[in-house]
C-alpha atoms as a PDB file:
ATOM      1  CA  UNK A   1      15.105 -96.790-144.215  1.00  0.00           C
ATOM      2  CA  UNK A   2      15.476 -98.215-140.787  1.00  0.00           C
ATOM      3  CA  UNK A   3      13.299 -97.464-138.087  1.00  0.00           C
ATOM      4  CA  UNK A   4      15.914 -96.225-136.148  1.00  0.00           C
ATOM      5  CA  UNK A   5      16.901 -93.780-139.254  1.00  0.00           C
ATOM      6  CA  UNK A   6      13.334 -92.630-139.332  1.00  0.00           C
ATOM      7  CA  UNK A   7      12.996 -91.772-135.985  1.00  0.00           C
ATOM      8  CA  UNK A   8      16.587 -90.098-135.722  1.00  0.00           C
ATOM      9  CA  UNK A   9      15.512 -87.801-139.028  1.00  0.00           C
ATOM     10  CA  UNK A  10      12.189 -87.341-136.929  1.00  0.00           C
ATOM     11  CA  UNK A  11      14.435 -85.573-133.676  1.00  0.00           C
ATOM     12  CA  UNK A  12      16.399 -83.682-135.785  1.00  0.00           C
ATOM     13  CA  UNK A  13      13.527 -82.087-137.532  1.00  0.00           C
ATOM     14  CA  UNK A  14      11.716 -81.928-134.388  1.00  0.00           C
ATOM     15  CA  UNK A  15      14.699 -79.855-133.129  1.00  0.00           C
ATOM     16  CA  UNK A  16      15.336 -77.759-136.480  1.00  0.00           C
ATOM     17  CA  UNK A  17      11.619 -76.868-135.779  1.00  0.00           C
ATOM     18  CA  UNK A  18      11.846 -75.631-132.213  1.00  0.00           C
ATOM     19  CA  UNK A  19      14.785 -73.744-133.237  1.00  0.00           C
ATOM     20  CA  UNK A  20      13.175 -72.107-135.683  1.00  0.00           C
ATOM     21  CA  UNK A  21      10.677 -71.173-133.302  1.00  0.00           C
ATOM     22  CA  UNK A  22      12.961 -69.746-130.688  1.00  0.00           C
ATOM     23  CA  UNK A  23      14.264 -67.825-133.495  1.00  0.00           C
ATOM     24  CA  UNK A  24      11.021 -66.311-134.668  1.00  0.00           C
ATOM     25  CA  UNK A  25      10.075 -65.557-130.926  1.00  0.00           C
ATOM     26  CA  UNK A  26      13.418 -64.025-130.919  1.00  0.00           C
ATOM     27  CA  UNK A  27      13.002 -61.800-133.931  1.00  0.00           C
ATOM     28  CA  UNK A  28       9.450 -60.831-132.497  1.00  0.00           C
ATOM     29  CA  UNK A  29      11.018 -59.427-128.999  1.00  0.00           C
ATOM     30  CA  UNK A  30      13.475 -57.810-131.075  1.00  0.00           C
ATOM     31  CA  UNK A  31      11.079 -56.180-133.689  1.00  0.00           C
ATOM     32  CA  UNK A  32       8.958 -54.760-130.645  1.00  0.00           C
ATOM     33  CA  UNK A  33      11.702 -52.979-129.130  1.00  0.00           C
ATOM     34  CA  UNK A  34      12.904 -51.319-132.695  1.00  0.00           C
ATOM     35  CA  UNK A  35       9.512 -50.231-133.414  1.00  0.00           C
ATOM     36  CA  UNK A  36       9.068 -48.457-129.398  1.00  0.00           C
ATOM     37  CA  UNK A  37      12.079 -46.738-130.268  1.00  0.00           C
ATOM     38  CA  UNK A  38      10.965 -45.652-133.314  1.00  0.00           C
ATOM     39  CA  UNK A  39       7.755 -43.966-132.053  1.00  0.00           C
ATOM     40  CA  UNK A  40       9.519 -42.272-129.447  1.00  0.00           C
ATOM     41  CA  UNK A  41      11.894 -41.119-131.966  1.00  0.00           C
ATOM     42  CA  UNK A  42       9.555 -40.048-134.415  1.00  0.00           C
ATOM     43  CA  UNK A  43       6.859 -38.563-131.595  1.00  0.00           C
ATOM     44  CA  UNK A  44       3.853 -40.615-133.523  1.00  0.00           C
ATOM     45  CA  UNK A  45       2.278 -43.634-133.470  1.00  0.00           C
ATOM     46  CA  UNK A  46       1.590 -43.370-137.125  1.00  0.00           C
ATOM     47  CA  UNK A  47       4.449 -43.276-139.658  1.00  0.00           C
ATOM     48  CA  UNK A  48       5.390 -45.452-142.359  1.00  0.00           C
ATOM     49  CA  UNK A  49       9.004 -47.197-140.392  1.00  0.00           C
ATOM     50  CA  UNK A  50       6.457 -48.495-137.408  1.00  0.00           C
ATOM     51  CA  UNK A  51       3.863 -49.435-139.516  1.00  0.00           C
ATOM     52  CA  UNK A  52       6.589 -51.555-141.939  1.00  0.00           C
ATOM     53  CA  UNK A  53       7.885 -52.997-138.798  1.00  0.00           C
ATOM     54  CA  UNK A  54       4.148 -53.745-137.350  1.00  0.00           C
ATOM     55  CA  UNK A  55       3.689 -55.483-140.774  1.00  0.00           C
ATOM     56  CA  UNK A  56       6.555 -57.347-140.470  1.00  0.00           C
ATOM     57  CA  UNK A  57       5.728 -58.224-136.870  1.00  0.00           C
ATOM     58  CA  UNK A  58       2.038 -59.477-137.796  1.00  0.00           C
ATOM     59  CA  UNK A  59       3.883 -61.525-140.462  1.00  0.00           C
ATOM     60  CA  UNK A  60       5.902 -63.452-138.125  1.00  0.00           C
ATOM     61  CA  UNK A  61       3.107 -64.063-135.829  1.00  0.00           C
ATOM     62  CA  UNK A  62       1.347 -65.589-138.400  1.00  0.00           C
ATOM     63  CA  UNK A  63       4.479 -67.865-139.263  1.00  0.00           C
ATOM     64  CA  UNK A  64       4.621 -68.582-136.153  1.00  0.00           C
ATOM     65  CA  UNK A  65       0.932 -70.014-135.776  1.00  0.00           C
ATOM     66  CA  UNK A  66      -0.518 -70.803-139.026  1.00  0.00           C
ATOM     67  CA  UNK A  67       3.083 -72.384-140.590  1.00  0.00           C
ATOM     68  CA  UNK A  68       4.878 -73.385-137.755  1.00  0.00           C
ATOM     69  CA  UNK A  69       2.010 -75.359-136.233  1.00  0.00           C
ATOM     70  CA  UNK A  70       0.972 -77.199-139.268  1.00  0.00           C
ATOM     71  CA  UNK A  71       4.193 -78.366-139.248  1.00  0.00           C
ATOM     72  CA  UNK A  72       4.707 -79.555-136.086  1.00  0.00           C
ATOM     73  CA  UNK A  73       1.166 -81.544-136.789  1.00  0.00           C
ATOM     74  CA  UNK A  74       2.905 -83.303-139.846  1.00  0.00           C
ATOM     75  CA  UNK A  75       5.919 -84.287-137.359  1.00  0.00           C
ATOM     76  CA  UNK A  76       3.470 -85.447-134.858  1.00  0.00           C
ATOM     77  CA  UNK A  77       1.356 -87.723-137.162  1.00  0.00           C
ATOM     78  CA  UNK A  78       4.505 -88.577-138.753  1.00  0.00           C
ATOM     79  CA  UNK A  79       5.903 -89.941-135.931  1.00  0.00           C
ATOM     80  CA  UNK A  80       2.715 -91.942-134.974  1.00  0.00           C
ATOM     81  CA  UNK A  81       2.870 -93.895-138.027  1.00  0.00           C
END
């Protein structure tokens, strides 16, 4: 491949990644409103729907800095090579 290929593939990923990112962000916002709603609906802090959705939640955070983040290291070092 050209260099010019390379770093074209490079920016595209580079932008697939931040859109994934907005999308998790996204999904996070959301995912805090459903599960204030569902506390005030249920009247409890404690029930299995909030605590599937806090799950959930804690999942994408971790996606978001343990996954995410290790890939945006490969794109970096990628790049510099």
């Amino acid at each position: 491949m050209k260099k010019k290929e390379i770093r074209k593939r490079l920016r595209h990923m580079e932008d697939y990644m931040e859109e994934m990112e907005r999308k998790v962000r996204c999904l996070d916002s959301i995912l805090f409103f459903i599960s204030t709603g569902m506390e005030y609906f249920y009247q409890t802090e404690n029930c299995f729907e909030v605590n599937t959705i806090q799950f959930i939640n804690d999942y994408l955070k971790t996606i978001r800095n343990v996954e995410i983040a290790g890939l945006h290291e490969v794109l970096t070092e990628l790049k510099s090579v």
